[in-house]
N, C-alpha and C. Protein backbone atom coordinates (compact mmCIF):
# COMPACT_ATOMS: atom_id res chain seq x y z
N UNK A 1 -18.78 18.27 6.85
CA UNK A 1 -19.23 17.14 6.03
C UNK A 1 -19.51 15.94 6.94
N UNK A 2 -20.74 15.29 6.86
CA UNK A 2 -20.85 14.12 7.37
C UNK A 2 -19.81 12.80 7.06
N UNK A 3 -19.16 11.93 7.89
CA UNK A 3 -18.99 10.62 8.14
C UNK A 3 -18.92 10.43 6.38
N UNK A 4 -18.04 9.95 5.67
CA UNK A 4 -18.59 9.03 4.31
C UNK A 4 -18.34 7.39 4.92
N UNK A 5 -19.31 6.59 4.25
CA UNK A 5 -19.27 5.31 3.91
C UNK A 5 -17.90 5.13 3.58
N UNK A 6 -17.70 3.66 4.14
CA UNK A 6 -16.07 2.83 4.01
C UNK A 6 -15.96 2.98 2.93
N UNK A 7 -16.79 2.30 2.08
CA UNK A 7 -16.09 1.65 0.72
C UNK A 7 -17.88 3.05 -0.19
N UNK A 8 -17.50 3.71 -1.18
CA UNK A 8 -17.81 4.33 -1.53
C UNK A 8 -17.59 3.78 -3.67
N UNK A 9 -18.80 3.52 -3.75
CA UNK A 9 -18.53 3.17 -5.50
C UNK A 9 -17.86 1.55 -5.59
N UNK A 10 -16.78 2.11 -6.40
CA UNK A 10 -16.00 0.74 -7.23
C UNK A 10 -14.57 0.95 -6.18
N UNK A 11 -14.26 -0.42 -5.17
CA UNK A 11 -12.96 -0.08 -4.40
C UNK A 11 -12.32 -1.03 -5.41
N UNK A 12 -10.66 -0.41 -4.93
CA UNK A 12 -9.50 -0.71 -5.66
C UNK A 12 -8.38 -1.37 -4.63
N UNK A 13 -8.08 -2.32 -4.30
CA UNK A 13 -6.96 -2.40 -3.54
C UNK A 13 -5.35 -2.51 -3.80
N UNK A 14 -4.77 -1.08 -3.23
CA UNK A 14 -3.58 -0.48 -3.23
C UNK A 14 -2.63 -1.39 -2.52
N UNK A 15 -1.49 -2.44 -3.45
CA UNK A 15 -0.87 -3.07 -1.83
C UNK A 15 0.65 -2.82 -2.38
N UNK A 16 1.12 -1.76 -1.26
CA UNK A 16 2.32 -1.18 -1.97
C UNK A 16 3.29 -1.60 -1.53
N UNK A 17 4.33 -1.69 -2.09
CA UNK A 17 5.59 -1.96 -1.48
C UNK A 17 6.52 -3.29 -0.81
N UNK A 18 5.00 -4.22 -0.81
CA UNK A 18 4.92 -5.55 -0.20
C UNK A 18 6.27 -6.38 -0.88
N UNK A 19 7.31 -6.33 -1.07
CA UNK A 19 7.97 -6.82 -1.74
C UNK A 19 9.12 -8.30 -0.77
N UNK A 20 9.66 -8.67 -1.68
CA UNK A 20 10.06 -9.68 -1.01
C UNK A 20 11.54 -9.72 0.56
N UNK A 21 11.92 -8.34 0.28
CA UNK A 21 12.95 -8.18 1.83
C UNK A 21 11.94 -7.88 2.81
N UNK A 22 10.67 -7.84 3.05
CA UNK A 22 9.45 -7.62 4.38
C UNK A 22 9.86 -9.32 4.67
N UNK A 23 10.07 -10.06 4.08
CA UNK A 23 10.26 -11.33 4.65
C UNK A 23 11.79 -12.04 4.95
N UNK A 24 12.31 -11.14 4.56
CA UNK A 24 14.27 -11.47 4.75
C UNK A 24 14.30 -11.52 6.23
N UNK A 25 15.63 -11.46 6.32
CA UNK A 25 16.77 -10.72 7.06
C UNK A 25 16.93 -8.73 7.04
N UNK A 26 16.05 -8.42 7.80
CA UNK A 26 16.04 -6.72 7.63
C UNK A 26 17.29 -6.50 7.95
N UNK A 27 18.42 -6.86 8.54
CA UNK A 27 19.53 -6.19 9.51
C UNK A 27 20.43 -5.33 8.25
N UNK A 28 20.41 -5.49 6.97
CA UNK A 28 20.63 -4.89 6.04
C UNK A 28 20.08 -4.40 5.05
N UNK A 29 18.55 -4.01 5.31
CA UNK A 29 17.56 -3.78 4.57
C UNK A 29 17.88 -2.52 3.71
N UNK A 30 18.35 -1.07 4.71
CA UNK A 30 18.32 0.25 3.90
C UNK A 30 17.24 0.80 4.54
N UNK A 31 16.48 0.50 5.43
CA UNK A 31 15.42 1.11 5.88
C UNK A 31 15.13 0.57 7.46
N UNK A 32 15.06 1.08 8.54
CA UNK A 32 13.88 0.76 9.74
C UNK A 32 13.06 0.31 9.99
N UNK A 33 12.92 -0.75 10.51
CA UNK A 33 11.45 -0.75 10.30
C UNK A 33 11.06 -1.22 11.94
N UNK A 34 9.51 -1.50 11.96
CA UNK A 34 8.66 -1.30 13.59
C UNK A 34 8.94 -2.47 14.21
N UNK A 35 8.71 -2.83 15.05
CA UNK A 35 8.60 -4.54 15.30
C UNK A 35 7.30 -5.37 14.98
N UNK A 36 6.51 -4.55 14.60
CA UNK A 36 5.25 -5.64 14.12
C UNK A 36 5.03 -5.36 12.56
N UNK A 37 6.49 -5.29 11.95
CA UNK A 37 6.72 -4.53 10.81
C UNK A 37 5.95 -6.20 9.60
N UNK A 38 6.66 -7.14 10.14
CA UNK A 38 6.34 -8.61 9.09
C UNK A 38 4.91 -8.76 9.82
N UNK A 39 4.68 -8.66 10.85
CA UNK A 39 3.59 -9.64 11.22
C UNK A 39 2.24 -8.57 10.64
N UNK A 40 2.19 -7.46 10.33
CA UNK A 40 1.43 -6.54 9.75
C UNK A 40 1.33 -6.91 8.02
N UNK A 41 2.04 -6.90 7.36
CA UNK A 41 2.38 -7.02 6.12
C UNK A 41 1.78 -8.75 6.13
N UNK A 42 2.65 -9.66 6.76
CA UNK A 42 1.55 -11.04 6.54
C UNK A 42 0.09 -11.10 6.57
N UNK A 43 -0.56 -10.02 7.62
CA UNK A 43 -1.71 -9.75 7.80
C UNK A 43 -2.81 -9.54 6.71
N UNK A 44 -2.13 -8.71 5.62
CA UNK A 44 -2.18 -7.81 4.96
C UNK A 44 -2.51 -8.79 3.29
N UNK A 45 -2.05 -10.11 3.61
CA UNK A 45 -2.58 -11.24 2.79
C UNK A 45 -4.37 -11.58 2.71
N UNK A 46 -4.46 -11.52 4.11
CA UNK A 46 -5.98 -11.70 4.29
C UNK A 46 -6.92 -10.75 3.63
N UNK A 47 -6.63 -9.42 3.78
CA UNK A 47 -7.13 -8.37 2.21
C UNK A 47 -7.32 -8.71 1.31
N UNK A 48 -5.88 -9.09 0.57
CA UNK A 48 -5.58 -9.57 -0.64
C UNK A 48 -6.85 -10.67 -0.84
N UNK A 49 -6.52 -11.74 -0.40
CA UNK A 49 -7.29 -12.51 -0.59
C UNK A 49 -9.17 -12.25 -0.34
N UNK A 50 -9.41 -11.61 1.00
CA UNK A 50 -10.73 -10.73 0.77
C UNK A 50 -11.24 -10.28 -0.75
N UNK A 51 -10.28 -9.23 -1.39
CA UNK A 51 -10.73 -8.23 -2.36
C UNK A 51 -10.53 -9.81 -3.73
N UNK A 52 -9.97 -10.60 -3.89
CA UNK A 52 -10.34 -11.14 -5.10
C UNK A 52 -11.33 -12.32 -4.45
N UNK A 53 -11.48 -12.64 -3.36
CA UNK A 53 -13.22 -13.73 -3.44
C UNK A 53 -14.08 -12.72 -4.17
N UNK A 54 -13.97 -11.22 -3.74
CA UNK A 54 -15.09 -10.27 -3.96
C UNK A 54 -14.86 -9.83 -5.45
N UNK A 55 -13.92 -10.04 -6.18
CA UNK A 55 -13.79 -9.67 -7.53
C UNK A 55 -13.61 -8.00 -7.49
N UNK A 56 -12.24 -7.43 -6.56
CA UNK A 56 -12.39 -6.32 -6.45
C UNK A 56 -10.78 -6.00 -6.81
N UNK A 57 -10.35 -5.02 -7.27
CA UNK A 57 -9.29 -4.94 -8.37
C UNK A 57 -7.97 -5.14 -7.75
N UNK A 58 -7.27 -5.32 -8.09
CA UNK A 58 -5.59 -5.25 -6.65
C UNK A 58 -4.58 -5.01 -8.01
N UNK A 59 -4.26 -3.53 -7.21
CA UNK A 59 -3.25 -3.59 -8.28
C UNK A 59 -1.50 -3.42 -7.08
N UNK A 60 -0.63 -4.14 -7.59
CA UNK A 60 0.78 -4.49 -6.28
C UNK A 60 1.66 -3.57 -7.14
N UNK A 61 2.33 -2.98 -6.43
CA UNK A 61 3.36 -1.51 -6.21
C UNK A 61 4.81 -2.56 -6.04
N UNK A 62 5.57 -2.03 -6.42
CA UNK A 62 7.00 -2.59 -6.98
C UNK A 62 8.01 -0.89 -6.65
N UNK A 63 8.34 -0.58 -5.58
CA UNK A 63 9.74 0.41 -5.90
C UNK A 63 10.56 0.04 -5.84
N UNK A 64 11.50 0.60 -6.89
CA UNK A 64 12.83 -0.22 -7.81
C UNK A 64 13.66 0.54 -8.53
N UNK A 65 14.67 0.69 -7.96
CA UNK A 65 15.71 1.43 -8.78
C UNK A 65 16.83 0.33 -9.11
N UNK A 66 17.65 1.82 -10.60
CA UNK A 66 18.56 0.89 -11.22
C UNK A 66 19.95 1.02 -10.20
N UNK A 67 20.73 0.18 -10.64
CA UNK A 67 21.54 -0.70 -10.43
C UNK A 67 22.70 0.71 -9.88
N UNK A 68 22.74 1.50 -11.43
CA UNK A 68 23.79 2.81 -11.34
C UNK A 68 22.90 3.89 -10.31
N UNK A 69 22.40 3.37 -9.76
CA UNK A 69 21.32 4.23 -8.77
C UNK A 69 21.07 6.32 -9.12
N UNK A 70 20.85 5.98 -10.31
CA UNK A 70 20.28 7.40 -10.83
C UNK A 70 19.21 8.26 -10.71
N UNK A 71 17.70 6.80 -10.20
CA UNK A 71 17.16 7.41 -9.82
C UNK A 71 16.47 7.72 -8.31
N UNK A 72 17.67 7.32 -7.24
CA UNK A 72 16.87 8.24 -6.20
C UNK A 72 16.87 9.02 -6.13
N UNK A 73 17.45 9.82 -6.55
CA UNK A 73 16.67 11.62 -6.26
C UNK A 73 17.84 12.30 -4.75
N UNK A 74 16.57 12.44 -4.19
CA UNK A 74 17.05 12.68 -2.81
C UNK A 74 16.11 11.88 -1.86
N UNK A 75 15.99 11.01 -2.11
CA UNK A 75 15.79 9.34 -1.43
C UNK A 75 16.85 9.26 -0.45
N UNK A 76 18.02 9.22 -0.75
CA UNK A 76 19.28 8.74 0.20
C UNK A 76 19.64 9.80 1.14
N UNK A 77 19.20 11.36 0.95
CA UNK A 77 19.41 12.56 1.96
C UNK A 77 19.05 12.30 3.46
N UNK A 78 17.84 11.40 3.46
CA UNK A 78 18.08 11.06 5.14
C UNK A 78 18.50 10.14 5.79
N UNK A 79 17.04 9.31 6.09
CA UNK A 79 17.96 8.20 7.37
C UNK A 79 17.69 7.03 6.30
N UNK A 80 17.51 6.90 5.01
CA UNK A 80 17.31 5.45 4.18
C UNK A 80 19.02 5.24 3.51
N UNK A 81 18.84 4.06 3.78
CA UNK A 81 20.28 3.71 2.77
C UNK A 81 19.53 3.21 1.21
N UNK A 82 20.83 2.49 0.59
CA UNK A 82 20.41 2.00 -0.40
C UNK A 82 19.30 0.45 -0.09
N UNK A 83 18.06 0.78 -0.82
CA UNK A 83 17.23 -0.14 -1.00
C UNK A 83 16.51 -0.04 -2.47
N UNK A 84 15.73 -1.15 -2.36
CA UNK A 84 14.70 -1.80 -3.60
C UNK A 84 15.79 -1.53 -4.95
N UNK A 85 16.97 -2.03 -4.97
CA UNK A 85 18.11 -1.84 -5.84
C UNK A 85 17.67 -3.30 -7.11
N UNK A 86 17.44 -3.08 -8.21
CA UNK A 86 17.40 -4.28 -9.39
C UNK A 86 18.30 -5.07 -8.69
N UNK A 87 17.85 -6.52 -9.14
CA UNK A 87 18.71 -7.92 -8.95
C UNK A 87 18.79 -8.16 -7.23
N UNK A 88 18.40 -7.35 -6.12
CA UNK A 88 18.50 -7.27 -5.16
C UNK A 88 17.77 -8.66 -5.07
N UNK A 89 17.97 -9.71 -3.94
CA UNK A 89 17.00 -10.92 -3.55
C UNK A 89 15.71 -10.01 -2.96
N UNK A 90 15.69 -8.88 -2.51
CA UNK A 90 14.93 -8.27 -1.55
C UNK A 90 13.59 -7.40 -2.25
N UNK A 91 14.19 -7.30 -3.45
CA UNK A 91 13.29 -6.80 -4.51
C UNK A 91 11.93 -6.69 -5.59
N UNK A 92 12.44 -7.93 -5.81
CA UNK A 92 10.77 -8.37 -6.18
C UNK A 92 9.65 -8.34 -5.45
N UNK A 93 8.39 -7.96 -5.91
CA UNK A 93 7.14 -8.30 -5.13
C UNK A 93 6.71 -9.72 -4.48
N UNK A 94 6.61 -9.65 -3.33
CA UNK A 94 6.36 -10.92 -2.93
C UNK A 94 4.95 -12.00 -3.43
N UNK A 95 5.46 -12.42 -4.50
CA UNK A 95 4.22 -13.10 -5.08
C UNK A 95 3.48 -13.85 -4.53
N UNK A 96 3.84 -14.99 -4.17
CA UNK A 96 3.70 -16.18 -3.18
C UNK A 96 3.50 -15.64 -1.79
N UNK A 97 4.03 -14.69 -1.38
CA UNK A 97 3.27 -14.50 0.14
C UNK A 97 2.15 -13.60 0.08
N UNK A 98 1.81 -12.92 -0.64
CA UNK A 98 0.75 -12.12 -0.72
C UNK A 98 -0.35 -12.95 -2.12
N UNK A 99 -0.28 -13.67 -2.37
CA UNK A 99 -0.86 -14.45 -3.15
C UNK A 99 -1.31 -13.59 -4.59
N UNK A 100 -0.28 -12.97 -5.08
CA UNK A 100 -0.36 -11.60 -6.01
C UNK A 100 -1.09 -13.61 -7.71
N UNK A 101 -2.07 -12.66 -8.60
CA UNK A 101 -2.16 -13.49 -9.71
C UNK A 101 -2.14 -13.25 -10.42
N UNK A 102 -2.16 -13.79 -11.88
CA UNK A 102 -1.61 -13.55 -13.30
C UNK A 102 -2.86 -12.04 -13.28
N UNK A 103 -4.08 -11.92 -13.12
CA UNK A 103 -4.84 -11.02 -13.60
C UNK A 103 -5.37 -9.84 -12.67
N UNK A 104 -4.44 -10.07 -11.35
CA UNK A 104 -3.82 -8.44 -10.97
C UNK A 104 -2.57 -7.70 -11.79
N UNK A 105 -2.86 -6.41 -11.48
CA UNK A 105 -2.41 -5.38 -12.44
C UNK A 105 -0.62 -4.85 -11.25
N UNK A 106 -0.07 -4.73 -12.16
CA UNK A 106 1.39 -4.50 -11.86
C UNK A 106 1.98 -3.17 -11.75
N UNK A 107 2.60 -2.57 -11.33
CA UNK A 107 2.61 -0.93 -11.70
C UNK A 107 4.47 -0.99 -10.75
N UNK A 108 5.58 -0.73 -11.69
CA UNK A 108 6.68 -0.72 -10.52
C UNK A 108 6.78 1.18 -10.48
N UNK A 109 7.43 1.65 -9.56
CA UNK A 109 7.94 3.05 -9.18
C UNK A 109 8.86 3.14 -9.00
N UNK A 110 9.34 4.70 -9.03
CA UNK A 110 10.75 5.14 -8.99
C UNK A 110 10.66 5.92 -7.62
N UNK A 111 9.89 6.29 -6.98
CA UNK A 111 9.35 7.39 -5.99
C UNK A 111 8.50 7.17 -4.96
N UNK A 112 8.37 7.34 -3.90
CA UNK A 112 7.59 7.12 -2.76
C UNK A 112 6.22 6.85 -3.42
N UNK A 113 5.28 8.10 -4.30
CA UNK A 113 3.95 7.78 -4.04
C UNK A 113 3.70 7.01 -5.49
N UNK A 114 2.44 6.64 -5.39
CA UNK A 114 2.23 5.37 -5.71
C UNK A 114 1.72 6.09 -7.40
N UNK A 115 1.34 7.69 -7.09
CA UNK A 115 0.75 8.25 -8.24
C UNK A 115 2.01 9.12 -9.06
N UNK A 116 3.23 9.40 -8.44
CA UNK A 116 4.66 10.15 -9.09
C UNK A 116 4.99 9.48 -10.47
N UNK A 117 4.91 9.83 -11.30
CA UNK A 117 6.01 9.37 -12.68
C UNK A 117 5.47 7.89 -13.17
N UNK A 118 4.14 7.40 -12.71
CA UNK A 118 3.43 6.20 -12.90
C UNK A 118 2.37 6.50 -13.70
N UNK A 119 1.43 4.95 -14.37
CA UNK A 119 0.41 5.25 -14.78
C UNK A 119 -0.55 4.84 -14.21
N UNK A 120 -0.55 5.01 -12.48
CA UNK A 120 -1.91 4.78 -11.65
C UNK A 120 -2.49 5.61 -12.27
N UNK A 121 -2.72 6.86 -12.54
CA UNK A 121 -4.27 7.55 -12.27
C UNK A 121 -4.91 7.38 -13.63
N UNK A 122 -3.94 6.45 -14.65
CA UNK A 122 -4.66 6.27 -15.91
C UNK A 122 -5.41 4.89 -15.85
N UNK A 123 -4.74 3.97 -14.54
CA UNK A 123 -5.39 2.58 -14.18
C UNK A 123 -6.48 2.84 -13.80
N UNK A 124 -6.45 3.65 -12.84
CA UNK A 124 -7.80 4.09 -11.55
C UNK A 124 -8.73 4.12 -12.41
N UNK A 125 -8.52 5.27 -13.45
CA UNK A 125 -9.51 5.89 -14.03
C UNK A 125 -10.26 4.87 -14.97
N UNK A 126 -9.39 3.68 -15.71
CA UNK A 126 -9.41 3.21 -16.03
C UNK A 126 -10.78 1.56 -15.48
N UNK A 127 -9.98 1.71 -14.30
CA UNK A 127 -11.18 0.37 -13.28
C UNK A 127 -11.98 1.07 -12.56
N UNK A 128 -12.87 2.53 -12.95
CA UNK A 128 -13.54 3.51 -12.31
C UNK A 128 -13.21 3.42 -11.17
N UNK A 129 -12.59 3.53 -10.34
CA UNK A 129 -12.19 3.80 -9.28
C UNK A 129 -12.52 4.76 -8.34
N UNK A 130 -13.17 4.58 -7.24
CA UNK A 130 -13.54 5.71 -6.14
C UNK A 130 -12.81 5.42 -5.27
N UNK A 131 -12.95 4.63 -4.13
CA UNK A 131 -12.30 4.09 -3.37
C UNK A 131 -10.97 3.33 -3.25
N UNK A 132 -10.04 3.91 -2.51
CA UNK A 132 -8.97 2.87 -2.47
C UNK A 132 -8.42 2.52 -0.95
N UNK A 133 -8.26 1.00 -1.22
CA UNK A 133 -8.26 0.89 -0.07
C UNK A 133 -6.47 0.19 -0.30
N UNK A 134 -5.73 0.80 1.20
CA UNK A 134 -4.29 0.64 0.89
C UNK A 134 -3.86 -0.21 1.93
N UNK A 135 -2.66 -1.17 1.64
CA UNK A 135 -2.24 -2.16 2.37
C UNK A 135 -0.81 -1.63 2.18
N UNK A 136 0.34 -1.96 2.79
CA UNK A 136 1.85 -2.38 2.41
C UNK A 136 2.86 -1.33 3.04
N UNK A 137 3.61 -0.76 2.41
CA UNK A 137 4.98 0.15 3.29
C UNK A 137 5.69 0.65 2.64
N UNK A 138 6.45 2.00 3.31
CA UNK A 138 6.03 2.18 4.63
C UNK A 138 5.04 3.09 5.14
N UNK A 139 4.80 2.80 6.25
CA UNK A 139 3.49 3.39 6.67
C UNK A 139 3.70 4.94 6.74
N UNK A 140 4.49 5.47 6.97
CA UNK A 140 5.30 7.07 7.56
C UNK A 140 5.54 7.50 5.83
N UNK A 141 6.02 6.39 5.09
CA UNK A 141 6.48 7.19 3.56
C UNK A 141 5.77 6.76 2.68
N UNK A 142 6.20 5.71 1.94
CA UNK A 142 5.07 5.44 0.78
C UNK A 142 3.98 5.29 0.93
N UNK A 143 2.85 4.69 1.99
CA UNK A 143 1.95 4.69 1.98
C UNK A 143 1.44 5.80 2.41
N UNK A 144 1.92 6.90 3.27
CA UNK A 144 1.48 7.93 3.81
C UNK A 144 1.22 9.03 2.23
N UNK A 145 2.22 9.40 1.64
CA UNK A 145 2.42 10.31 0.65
C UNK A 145 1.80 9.63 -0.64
N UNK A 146 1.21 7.91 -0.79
CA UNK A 146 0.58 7.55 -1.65
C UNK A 146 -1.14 8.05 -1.17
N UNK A 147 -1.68 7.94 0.01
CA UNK A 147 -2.28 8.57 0.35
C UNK A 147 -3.37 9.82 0.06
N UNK A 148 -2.41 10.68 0.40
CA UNK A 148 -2.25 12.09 0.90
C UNK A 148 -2.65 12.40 -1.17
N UNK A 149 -1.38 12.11 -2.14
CA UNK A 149 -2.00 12.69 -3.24
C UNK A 149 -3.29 11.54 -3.73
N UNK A 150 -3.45 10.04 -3.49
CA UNK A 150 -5.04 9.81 -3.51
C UNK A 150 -6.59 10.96 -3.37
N UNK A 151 -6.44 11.44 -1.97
CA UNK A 151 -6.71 12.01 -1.44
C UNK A 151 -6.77 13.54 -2.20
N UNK A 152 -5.79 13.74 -2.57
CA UNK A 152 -5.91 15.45 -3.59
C UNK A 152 -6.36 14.50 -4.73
N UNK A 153 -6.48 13.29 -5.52
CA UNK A 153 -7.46 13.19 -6.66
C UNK A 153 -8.71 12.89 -6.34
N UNK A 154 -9.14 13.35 -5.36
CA UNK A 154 -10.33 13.21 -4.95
C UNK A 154 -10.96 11.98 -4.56
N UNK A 155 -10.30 10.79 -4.21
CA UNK A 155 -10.48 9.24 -4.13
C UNK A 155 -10.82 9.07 -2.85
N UNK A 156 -12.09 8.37 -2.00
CA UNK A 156 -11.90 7.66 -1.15
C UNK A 156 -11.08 7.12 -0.58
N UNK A 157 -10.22 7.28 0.48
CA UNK A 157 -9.12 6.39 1.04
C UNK A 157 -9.26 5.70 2.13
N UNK A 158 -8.78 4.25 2.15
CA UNK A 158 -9.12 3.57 3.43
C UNK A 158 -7.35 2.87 3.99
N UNK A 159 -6.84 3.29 5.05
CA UNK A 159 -5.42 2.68 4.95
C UNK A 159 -5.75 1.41 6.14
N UNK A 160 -4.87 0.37 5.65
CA UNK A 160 -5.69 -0.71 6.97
C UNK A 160 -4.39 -0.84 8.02
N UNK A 161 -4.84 -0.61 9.04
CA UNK A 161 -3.57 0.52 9.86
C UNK A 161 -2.94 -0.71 10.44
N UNK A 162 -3.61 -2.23 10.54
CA UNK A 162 -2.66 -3.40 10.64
C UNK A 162 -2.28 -4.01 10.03
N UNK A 163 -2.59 -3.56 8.34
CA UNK A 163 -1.63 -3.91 7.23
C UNK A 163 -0.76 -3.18 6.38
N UNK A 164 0.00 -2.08 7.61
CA UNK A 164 0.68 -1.29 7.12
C UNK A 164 2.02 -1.30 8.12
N UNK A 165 3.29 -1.46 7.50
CA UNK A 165 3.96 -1.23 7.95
C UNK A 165 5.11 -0.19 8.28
N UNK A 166 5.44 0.65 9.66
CA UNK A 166 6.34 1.89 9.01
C UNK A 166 8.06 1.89 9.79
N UNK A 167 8.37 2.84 9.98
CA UNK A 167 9.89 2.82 10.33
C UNK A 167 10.03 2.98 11.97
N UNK A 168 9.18 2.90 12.44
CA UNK A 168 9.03 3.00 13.78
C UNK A 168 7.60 3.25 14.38
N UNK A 169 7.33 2.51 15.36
CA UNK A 169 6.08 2.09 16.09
C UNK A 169 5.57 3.70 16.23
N UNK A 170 6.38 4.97 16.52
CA UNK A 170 5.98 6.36 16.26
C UNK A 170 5.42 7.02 15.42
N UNK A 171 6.50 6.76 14.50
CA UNK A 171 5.88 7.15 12.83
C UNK A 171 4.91 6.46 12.34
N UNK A 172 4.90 5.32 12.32
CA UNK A 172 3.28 4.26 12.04
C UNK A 172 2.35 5.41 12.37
N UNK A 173 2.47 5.36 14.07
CA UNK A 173 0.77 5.97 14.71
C UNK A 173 0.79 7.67 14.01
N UNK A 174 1.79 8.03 14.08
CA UNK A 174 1.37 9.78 13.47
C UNK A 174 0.80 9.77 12.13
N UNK A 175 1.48 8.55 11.25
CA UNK A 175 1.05 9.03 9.82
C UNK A 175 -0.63 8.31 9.99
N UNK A 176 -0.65 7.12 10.56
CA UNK A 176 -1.84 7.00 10.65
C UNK A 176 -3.10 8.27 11.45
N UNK A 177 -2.81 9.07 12.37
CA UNK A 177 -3.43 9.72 12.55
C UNK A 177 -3.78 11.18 11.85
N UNK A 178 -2.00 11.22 11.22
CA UNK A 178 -2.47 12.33 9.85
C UNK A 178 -3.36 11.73 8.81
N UNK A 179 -2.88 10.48 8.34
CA UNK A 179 -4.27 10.03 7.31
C UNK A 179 -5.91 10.49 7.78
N UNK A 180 -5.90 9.72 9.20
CA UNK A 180 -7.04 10.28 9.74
C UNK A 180 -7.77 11.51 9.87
N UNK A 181 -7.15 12.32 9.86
CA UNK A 181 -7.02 13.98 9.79
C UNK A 181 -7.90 13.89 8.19
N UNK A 182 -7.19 13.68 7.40
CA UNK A 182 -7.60 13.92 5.81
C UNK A 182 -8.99 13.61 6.44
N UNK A 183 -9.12 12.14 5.91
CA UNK A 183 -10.47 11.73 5.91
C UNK A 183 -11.15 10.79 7.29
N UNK A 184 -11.72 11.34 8.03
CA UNK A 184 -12.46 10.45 8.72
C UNK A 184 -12.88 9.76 8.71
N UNK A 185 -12.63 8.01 9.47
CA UNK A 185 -13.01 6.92 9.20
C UNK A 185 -12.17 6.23 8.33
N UNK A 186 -11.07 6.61 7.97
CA UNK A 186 -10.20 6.29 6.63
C UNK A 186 -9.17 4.77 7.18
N UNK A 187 -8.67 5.20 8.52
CA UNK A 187 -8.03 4.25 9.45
C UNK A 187 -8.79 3.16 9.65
N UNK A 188 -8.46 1.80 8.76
CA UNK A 188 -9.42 0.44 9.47
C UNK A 188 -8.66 -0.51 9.76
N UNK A 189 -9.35 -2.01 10.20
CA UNK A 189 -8.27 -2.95 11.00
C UNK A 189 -8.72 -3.98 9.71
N UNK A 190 -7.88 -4.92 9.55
CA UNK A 190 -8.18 -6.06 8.64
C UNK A 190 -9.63 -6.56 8.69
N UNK A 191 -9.67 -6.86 10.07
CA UNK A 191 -10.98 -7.45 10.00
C UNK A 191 -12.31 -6.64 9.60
N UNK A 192 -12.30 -5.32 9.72
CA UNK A 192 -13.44 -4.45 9.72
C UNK A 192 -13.66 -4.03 8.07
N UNK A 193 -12.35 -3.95 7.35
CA UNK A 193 -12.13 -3.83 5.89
C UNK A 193 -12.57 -5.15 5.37
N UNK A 194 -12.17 -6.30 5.78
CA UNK A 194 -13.01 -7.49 5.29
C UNK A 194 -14.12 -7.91 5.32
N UNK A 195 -14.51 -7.37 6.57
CA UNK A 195 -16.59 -7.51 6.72
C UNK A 195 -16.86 -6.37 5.99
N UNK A 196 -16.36 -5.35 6.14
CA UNK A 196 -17.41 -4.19 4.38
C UNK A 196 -17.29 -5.29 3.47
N UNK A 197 -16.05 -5.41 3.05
CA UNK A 197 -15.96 -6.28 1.70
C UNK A 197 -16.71 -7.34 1.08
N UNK A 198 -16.71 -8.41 2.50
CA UNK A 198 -18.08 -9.29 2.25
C UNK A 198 -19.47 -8.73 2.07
N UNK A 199 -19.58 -7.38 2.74
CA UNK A 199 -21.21 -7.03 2.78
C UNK A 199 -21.69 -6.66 1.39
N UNK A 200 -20.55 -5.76 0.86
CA UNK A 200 -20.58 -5.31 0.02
C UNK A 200 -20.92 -6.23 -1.33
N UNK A 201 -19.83 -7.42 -1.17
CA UNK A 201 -20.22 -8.56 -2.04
C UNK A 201 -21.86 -9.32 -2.06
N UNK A 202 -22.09 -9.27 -0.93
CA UNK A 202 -23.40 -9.84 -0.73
C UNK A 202 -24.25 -8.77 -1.42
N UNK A 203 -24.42 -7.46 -0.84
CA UNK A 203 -25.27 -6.98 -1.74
C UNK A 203 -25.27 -6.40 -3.27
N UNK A 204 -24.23 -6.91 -4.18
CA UNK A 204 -24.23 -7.12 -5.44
C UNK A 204 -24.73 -7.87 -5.78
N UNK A 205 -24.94 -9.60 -4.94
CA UNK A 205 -25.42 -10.31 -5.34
C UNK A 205 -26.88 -10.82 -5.72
C-alpha cells in the first residue's frame, strides 16, 4: 500500500490521560515516568490549541478508578502501583493546562485503551471520524494499546511522538516505533501535526 496522507477525512484529536499528577510531584505517582515526561505533555497544549483554531473535535480521556479499587483488573500485576484513584489531587483532567472547554467532549475510563468498556467508537462514529490524531500517556500503555485497537477499527492514526509521554525514554521509542510498524507515517512532531492542521484549515476555507 502506498504512503496515506496525514490527516485523511474528518480528524479527531485523542488527548489521553493528560490529567492533573503530569504536573505534580511524580515521586508518588504509581507509575514511571521518562524525563521529558512534563515537558512533552506541556507540548502537547499547542495541539490542543491547533485542533480548536481549526474547529477540529478534541475529545480528553480521564482514567479513574474507585476508591474500593475494584476496578483494576490486573492493572496492579506489574510494575504500576495504585494510580488515577477518585478524590486523588492527581486525578482530574488537567483543564487549565491543556486548555480543555465547555464544548470538548469528555469520555472517563476504567482501562488502558481509550476504546475498552467506553463510548468512543459511538463518539467517533458519531463526529465521522477517520483520522485520529493522539496526544497524552502513557506512551508504552495507554496510548500505545489506544492506538493499536484505533487501528483494528480501521481509523487513521497519527501519535505526536513529542506529545506523548511513557515510562521510560525505552519504552517511549519502541512503542513509538511499533505504532510505526502499524501505519506508516503515523509518528509526527508537534510542529509537523500543526502545519497539516493549518493547511488543512486553509483549504476548507
Amino acid at each position: 500500500m502506498p504512503r496515506q496522507p496525514t490527516i485523511v477525512g474528518q480528524p479527531v484529536l485523542l488527548v489521553i490521560d493528560i490529567q492533573k499528577g503530569a504536573f505534580l510531584d511524580r515521586t508518588d505517582a504509581g507509575i514511571p515516568t521518562m524525563p521529558a515526561y512534563r515537558e512533552n505533555l506541556e507540548r502537547a497544549r499547542s495541539v490542543v490549541d491547533a485542533a480548536h483554531d481549526a474547529h477540529i473535535p478534541v475529545i480528553f480521556f480521564q482514567e479513574i478508578h474507585r476508591r474500593n479499587k475494584i476496578d483494576y483488573g490486573r492493572e496492579l500485576d506489574g510494575t504500576e502501583d495504585i494510580h488515577c484513584l477518585e478524590g486523588e489531587p492527581g486525578t482530574p483532567v488537567a483543564v487549565e493546562e491543556m486548555g480543555m472547554r465547555p464544548t470538548d467532549y469528555f469520555v472517563h475510563k476504567r482501562r488502558y485503551s481509550v476504546f475498552f468498556g467506553t463510548e468512543t467508537e459511538i463518539l467517533l462514529k458519531g463526529l465521522k471520524a477517520q483520522t485520529l490524531i493522539i496526544v497524552g500517556c502513557m506512551t508504552d500503555v495507554c496510548v500505545h494499546y489506544s492506538f493499536v485497537d484505533g487501528h483494528q477499527h480501521d481509523y487513521y492514526c497519527r501519535v505526536i511522538g513529542d506529545c506523548v509521554g511513557g515510562t521510560s525514554p525505552e519504552a517511549h521509542q519502541a512503542s513509538l516505533n511499533a505504532m510505526e510498524y502499524l501505519q506508516e507515517g503515523a509518528v509526527l512532531t508537534a510542529s509537523e501535526i500543526i502545519a497539516e492542521i493549518g493547511a488543512q484549515n486553509l483549504a476548507a476555507e
